[in-house]
N, C-alpha and C. Protein backbone atom coordinates (compact mmCIF):
# COMPACT_ATOMS: atom_id res chain seq x y z
N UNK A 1 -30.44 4.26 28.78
CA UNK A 1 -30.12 4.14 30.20
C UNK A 1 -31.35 3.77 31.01
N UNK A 2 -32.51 4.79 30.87
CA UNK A 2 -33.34 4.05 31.75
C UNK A 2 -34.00 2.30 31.39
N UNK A 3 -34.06 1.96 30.28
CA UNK A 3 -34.00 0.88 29.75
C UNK A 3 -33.13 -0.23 30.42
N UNK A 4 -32.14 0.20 30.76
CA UNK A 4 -31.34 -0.60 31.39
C UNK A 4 -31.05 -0.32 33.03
N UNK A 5 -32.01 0.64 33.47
CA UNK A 5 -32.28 0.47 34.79
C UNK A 5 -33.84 -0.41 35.19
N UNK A 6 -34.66 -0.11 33.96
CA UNK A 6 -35.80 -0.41 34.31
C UNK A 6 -35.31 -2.39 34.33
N UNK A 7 -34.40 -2.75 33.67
CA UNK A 7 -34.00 -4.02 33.52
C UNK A 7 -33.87 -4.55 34.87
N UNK A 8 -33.14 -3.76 35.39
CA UNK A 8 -32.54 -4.10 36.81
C UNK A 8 -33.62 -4.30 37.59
N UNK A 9 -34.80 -3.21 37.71
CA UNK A 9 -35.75 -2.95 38.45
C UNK A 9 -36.41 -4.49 38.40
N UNK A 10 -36.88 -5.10 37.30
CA UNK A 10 -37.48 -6.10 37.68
C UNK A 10 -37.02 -7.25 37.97
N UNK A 11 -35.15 -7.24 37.92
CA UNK A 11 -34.35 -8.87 38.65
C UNK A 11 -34.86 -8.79 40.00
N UNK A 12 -35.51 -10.44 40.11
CA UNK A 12 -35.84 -10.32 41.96
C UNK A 12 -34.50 -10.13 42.39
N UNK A 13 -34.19 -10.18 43.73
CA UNK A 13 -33.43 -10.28 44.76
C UNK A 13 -32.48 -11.51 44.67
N UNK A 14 -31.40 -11.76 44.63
CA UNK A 14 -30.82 -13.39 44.31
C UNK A 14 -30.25 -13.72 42.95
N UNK A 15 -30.64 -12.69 42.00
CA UNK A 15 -30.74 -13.26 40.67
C UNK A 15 -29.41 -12.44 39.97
N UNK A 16 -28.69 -12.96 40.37
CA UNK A 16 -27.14 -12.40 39.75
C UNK A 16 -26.91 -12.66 38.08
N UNK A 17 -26.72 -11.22 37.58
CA UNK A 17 -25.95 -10.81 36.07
C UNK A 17 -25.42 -12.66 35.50
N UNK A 18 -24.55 -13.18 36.08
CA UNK A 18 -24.44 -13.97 35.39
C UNK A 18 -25.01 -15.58 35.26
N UNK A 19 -26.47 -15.23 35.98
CA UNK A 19 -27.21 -16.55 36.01
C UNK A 19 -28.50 -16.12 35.80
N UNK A 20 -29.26 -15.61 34.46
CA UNK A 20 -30.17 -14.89 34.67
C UNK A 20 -31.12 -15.51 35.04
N UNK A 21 -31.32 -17.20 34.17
CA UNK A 21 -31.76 -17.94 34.51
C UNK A 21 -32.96 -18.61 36.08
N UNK A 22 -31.72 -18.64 36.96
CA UNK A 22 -32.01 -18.79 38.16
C UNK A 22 -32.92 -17.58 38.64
N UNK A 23 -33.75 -16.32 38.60
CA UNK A 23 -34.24 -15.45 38.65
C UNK A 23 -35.98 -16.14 39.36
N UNK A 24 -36.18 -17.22 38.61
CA UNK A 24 -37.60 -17.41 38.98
C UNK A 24 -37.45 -18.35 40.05
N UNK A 25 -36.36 -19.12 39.92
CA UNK A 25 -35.75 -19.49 41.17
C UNK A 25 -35.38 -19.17 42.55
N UNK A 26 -34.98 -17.93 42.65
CA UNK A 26 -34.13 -17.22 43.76
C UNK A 26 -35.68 -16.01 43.95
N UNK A 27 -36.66 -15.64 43.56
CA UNK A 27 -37.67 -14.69 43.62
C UNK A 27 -37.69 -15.20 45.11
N UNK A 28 -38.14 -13.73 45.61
CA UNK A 28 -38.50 -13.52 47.08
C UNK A 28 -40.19 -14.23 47.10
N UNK A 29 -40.77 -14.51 46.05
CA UNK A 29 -42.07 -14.92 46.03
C UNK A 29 -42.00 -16.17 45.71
N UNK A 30 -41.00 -17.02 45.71
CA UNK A 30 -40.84 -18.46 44.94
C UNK A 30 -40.33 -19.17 46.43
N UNK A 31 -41.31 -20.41 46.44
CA UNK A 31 -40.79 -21.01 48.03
C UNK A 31 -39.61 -21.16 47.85
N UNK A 32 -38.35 -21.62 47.54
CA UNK A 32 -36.75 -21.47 47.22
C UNK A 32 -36.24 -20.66 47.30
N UNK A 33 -36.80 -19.44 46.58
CA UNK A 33 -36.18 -18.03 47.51
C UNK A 33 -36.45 -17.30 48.57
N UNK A 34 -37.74 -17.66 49.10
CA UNK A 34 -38.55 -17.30 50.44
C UNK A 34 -37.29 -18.19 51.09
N UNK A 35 -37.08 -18.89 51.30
CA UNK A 35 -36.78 -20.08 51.86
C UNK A 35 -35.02 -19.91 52.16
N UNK A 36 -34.43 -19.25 50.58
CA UNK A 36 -32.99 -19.08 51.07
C UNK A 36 -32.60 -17.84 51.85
N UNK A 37 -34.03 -16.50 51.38
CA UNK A 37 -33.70 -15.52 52.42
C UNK A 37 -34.13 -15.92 53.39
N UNK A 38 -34.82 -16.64 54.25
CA UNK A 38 -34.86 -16.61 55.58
C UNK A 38 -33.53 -17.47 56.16
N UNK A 39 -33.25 -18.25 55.55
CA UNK A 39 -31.56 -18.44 56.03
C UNK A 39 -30.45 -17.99 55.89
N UNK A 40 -30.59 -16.62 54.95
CA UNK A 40 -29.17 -15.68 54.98
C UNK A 40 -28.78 -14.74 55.98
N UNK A 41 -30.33 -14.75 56.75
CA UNK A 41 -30.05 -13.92 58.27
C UNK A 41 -30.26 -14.45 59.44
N UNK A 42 -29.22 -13.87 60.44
CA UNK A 42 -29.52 -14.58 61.97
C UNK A 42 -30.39 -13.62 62.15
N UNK A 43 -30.86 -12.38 62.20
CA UNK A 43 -31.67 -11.77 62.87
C UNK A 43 -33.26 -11.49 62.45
N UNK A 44 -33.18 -12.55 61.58
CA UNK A 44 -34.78 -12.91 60.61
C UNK A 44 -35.73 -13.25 61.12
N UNK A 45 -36.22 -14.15 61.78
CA UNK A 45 -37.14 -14.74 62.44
C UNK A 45 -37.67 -16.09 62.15
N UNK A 46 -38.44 -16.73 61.47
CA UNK A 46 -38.90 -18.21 61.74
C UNK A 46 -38.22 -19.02 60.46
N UNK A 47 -37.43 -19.97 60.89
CA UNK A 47 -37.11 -21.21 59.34
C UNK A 47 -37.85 -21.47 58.81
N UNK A 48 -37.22 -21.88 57.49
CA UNK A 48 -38.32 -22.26 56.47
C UNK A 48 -39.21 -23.38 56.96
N UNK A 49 -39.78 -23.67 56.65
CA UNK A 49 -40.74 -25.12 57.61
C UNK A 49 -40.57 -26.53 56.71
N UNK A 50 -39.63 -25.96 55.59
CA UNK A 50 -39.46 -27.00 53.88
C UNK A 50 -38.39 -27.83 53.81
N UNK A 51 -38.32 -28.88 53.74
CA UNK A 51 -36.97 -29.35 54.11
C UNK A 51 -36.35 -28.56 52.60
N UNK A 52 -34.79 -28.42 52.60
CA UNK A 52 -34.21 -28.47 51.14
C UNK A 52 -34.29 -29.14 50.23
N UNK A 53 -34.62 -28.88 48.59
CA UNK A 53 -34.87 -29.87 47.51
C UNK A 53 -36.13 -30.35 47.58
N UNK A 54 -37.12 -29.88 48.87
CA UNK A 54 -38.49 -30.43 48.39
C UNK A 54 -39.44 -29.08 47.97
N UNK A 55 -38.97 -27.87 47.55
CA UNK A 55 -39.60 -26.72 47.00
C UNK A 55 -40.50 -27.07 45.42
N UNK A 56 -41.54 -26.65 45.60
CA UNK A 56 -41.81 -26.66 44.26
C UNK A 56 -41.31 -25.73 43.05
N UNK A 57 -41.08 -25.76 41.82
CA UNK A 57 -40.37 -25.02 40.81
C UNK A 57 -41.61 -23.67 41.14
N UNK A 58 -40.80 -22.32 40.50
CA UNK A 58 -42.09 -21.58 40.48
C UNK A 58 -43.15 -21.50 39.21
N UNK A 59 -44.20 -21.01 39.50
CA UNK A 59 -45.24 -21.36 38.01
C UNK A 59 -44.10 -20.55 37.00
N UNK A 60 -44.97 -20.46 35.81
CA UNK A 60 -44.14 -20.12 34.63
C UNK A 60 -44.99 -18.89 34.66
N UNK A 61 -44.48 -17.82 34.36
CA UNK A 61 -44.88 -16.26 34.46
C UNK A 61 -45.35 -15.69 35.35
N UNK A 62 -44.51 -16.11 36.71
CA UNK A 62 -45.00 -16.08 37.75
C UNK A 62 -43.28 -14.68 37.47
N UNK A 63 -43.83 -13.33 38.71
CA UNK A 63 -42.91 -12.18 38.59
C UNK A 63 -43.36 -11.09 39.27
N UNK A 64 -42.42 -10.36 39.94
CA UNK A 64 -42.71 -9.13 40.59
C UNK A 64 -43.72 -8.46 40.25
N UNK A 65 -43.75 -8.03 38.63
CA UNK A 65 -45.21 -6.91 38.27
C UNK A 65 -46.32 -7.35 38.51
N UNK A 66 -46.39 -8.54 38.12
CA UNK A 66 -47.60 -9.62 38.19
C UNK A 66 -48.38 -9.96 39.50
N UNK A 67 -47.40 -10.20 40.63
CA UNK A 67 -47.71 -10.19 42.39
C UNK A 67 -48.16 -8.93 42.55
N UNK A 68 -47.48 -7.75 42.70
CA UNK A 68 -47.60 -6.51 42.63
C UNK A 68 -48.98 -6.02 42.51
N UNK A 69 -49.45 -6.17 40.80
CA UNK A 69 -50.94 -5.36 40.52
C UNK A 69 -51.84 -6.19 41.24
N UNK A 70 -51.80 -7.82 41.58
CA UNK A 70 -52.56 -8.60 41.80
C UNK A 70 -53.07 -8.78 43.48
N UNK A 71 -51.72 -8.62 44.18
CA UNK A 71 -51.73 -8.91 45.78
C UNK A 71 -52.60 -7.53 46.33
N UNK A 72 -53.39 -8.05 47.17
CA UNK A 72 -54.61 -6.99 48.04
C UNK A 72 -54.14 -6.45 48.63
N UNK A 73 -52.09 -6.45 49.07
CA UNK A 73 -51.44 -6.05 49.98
C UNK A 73 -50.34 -5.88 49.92
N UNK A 74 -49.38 -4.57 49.78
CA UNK A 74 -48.27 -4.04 49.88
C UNK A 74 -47.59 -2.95 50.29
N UNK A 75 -46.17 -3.28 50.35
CA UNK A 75 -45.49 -1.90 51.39
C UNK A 75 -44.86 -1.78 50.45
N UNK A 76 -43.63 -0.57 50.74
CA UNK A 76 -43.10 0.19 50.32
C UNK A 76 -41.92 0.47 51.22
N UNK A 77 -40.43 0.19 51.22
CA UNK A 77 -40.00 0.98 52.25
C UNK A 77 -39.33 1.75 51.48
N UNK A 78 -38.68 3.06 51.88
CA UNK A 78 -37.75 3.87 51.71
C UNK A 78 -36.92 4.67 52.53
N UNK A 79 -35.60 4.56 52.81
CA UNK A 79 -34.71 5.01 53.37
C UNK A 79 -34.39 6.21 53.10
N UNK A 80 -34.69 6.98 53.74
CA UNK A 80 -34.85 8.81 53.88
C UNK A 80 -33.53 9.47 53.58
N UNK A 81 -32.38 8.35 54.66
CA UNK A 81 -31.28 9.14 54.69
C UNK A 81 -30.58 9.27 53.51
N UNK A 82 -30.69 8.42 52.46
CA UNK A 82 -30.12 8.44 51.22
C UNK A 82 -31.04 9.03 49.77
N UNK A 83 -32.68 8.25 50.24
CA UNK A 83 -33.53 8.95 49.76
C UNK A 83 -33.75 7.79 48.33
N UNK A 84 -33.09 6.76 48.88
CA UNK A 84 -33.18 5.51 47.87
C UNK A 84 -34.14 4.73 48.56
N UNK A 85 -34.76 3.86 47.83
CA UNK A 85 -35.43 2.38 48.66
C UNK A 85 -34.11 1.38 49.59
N UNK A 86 -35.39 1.60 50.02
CA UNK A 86 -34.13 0.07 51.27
C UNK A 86 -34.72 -1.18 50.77
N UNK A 87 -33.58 -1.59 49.94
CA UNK A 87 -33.40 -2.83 49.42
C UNK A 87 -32.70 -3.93 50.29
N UNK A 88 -33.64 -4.97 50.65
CA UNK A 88 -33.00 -6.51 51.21
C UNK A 88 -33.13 -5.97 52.97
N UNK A 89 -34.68 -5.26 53.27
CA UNK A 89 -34.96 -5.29 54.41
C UNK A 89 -35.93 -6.18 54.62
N UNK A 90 -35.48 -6.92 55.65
CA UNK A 90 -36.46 -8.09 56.18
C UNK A 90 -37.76 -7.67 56.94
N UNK A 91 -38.59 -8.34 56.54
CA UNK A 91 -40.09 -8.13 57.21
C UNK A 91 -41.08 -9.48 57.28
N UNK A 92 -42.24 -9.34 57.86
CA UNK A 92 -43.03 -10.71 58.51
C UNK A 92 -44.12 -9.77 58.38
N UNK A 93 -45.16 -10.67 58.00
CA UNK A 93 -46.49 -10.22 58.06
C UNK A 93 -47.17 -11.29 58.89
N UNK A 94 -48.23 -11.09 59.44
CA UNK A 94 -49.00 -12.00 60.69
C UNK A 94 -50.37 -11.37 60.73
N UNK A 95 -51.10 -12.02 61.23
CA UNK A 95 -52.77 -11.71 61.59
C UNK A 95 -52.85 -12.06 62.98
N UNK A 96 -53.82 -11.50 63.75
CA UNK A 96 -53.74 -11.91 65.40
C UNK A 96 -55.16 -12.75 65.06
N UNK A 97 -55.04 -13.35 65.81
CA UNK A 97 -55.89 -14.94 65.64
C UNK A 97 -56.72 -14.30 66.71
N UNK A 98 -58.44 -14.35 66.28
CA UNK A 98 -59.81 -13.46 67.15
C UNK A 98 -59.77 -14.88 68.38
N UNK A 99 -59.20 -16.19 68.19
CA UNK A 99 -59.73 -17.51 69.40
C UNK A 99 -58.82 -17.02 70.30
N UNK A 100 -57.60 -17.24 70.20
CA UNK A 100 -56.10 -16.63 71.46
C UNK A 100 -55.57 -15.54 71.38
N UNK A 101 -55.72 -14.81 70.84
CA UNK A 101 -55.28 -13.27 70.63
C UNK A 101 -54.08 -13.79 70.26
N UNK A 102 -53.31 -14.62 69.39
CA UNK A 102 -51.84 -14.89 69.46
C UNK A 102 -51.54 -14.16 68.15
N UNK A 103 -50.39 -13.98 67.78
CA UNK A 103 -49.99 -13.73 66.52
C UNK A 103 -49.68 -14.90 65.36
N UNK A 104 -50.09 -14.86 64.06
CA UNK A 104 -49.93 -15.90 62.90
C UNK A 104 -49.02 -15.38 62.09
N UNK A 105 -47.89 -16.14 61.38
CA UNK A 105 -47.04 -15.37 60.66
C UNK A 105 -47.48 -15.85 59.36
N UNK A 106 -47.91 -14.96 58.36
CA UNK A 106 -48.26 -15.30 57.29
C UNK A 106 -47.48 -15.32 56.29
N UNK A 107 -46.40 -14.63 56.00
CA UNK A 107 -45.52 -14.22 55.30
C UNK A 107 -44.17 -13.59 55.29
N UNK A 108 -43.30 -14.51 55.43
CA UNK A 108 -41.60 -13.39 55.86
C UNK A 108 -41.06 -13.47 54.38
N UNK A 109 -40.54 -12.41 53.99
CA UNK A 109 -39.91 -11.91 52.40
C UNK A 109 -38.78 -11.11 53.06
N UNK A 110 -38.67 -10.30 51.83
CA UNK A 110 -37.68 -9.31 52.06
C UNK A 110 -38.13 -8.14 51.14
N UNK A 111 -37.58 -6.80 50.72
CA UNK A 111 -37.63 -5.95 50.00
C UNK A 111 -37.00 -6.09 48.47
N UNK A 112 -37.39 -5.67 47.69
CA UNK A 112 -36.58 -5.94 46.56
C UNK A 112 -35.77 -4.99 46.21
N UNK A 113 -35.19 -4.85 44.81
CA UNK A 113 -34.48 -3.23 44.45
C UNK A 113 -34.96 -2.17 44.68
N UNK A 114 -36.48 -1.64 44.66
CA UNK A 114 -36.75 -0.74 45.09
C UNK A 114 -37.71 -0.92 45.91
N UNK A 115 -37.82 -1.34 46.77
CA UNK A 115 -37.93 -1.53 48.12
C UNK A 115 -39.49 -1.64 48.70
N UNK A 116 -39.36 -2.75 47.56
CA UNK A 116 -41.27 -3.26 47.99
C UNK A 116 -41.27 -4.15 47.94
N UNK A 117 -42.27 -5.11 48.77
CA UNK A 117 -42.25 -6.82 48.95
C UNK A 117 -43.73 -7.18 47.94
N UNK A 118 -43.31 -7.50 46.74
CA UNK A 118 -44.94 -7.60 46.33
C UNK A 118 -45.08 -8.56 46.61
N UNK A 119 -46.70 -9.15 46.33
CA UNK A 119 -46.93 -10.56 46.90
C UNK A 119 -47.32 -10.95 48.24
N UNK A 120 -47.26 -9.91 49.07
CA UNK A 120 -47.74 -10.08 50.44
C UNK A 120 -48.56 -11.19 50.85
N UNK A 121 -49.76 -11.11 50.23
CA UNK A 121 -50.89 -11.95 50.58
C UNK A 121 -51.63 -12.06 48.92
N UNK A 122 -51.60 -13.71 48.48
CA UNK A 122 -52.36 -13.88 47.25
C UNK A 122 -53.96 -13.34 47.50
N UNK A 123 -54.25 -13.20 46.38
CA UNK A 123 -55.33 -12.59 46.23
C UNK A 123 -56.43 -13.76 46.49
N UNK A 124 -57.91 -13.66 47.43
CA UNK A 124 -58.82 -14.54 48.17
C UNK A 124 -57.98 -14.51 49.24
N UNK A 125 -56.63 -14.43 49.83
CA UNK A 125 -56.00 -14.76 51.18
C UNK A 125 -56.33 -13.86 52.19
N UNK A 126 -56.89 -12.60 52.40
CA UNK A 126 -57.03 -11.34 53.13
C UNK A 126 -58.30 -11.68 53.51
N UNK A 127 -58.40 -11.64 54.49
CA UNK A 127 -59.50 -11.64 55.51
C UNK A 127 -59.57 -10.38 56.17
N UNK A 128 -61.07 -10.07 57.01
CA UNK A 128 -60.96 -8.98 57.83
C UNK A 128 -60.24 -9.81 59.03
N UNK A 129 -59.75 -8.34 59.91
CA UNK A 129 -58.96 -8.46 60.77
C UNK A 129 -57.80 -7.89 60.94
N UNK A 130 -57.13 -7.91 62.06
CA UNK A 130 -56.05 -7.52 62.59
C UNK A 130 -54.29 -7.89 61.88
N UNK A 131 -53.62 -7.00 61.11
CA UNK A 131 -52.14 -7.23 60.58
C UNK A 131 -51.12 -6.47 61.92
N UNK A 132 -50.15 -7.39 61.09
CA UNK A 132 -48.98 -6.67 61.38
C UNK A 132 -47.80 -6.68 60.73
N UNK A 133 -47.03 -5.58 60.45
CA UNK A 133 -46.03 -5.84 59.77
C UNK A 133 -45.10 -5.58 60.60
N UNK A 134 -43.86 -6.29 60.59
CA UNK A 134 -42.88 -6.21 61.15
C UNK A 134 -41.05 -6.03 60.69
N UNK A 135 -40.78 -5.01 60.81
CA UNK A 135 -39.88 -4.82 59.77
C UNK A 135 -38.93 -4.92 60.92
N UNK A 136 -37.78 -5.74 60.24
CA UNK A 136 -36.05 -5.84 61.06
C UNK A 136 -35.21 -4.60 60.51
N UNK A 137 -35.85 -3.64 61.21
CA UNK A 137 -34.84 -2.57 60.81
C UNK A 137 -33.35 -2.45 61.77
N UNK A 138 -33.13 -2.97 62.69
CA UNK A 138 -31.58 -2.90 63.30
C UNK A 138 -31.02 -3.37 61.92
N UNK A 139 -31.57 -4.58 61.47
CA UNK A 139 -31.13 -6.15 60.81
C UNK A 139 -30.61 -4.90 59.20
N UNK A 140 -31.27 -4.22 58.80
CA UNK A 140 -31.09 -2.91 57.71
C UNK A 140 -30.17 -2.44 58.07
N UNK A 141 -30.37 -1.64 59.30
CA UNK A 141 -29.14 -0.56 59.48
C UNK A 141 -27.76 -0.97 59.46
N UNK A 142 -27.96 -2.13 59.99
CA UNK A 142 -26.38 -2.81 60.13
C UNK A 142 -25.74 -3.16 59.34
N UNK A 143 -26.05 -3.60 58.20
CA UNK A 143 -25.83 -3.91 56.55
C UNK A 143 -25.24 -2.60 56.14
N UNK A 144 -25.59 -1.34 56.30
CA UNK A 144 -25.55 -0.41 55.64
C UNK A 144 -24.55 0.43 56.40
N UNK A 145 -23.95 -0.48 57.40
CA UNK A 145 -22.82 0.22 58.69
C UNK A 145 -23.55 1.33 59.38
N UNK A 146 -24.51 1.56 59.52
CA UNK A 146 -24.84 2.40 60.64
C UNK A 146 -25.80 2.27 62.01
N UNK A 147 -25.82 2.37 62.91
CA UNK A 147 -26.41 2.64 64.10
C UNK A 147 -27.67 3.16 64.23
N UNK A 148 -28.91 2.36 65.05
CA UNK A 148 -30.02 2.81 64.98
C UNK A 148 -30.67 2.64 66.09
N UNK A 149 -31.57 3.52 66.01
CA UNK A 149 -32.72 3.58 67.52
C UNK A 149 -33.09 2.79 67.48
N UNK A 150 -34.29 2.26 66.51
CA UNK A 150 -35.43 1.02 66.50
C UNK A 150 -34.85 -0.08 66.58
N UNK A 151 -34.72 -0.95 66.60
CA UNK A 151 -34.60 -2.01 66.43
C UNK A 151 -35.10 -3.09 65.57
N UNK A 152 -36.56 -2.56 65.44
CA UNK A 152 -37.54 -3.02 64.40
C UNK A 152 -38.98 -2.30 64.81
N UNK A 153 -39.27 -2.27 63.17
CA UNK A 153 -40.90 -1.02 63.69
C UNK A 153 -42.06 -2.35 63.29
N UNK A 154 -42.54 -2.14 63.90
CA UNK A 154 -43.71 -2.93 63.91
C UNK A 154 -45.43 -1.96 63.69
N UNK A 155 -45.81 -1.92 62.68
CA UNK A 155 -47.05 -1.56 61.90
C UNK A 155 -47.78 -1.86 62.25
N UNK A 156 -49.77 -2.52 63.20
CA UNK A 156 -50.86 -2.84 63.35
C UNK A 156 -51.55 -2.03 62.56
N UNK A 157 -52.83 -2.65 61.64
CA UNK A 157 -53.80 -2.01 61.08
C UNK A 157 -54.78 -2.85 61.11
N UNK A 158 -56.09 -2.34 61.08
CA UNK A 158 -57.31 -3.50 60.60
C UNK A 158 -57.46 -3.56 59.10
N UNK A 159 -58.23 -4.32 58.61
CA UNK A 159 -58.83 -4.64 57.40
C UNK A 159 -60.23 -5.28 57.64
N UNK A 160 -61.30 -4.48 57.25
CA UNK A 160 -62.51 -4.39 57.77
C UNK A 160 -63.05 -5.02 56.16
N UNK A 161 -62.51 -4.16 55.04
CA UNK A 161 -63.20 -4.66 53.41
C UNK A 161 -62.22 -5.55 52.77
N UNK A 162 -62.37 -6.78 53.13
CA UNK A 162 -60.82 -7.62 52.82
C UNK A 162 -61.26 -7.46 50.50
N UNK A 163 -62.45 -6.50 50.32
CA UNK A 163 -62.20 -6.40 48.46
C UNK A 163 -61.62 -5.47 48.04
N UNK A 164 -61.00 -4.50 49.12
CA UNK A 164 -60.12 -3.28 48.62
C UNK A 164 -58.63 -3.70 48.89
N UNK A 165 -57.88 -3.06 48.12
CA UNK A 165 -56.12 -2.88 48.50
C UNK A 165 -55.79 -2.29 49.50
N UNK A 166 -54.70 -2.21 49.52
CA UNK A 166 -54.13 -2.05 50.89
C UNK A 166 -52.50 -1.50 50.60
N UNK A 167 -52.12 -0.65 50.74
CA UNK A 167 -50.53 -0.14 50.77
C UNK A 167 -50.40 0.52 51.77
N UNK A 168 -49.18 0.00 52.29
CA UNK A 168 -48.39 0.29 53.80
C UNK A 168 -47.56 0.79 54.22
N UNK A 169 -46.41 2.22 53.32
CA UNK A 169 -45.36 2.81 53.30
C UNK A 169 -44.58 2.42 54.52
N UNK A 170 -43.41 2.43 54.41
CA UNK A 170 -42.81 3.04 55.32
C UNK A 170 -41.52 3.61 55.48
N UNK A 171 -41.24 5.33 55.96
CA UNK A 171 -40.57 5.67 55.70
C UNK A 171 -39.49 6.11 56.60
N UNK A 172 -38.21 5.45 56.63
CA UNK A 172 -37.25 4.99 57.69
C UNK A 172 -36.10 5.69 57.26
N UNK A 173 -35.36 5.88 58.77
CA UNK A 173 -33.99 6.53 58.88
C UNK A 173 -33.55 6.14 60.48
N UNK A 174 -32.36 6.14 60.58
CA UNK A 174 -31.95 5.15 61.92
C UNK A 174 -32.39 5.59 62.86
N UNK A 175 -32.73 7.36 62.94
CA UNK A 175 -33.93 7.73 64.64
C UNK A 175 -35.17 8.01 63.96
N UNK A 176 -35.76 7.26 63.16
CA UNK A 176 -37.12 7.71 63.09
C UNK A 176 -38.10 7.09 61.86
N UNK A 177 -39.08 6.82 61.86
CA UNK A 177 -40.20 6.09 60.85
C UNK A 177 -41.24 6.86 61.05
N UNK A 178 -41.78 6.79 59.94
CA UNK A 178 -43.28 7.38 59.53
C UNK A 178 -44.00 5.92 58.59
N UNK A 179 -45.01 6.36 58.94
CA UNK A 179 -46.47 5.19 57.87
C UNK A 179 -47.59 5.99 58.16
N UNK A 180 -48.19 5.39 57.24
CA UNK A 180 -49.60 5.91 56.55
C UNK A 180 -49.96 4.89 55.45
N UNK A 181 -51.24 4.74 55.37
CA UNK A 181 -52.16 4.32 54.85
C UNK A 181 -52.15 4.49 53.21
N UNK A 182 -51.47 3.98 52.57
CA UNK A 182 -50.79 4.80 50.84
C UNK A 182 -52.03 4.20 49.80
N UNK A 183 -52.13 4.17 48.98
CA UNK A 183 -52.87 3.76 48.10
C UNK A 183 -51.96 2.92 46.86
């Protein structure tokens, strides 16, 4: 049994039982699947910038564990009220730009089965400076039929040693979030 959960654990997001195939295809880390989750939601935030059919294939052993140990940067969400991960919550990562104070969106994904976006930022990509994460939590709650305060929590942190990691919990229920600094 756990064998065959741990199976599950590593299908990205997209990658349906009877196409296993398509898996490196549909990855939340593969421009094609970046690309089809940001068009499965109205309440997502920026289009893909790619026209369709001009994605590149993804590398070959390219995969969740692999982004994961490698990326300088990751969250975690988990949904309190059930006490499961919140799987297929949308989020945006951005840097505030030191010339206009504006915000940069570096990265919109989603959560996977258990409810981490690996891959955040490839590794050399982290600079010091100002993040943000931005999670569509209405865009969660509503999937899951229930009613919520936030609307979306939004995270700021610095990154002063862009050679250390970085993990970003966050732990959600429709009146309330917590974060901290995780390892």
């Amino acid at each position: 049994m756990a064998e065959q959960r741990d199976h599950w654990r590593a299908r990205p997001p997209g990658a349906g039982v009877l196409f296993p195939n398509l898996a490196p295809w549909l990855s939340a880390s593969s421009p094609l699947g970046s690309c089809l989750g940001t068009h499965r939601t109205s309440l997502c935030g920026v289009l893909c910038a790619q026209a369709p059919g001009t994605h590149p294939a993804p590398a070959l052993g390219q995969g969740a564990g692999m982004e994961r140990r490698s990326s300088p940067l990751t969250t975690h969400v988990l949904d309190t009220t059930s006490g499961l991960p919140a799987r297929g919550l949308c989020l945006r990562l951005s840097q505030l730009e030191d010339s206009d104070q504006q915000w940069t969106v570096l990265r919109e994904s989603y959560t996977d089965a258990d409810g981490r976006c690996p891959g955040l930022l490839r590794p050399g990509q982290m600079k010091p400076g100002t993040y943000k994460l931005s999670f569509d939590t209405e865009g969660y709650w509503k999937k899951m039929g229930q009613e919520s305060f936030y609307p979306y929590v939004e995270v700021v942190f610095n990154i002063t040693n862009e050679t250390q990691k970085f993990h970003v919990p966050l732990l959600l229920s429709p009146w309330s979030y917590t974060t901290y600094r995780g390892s």
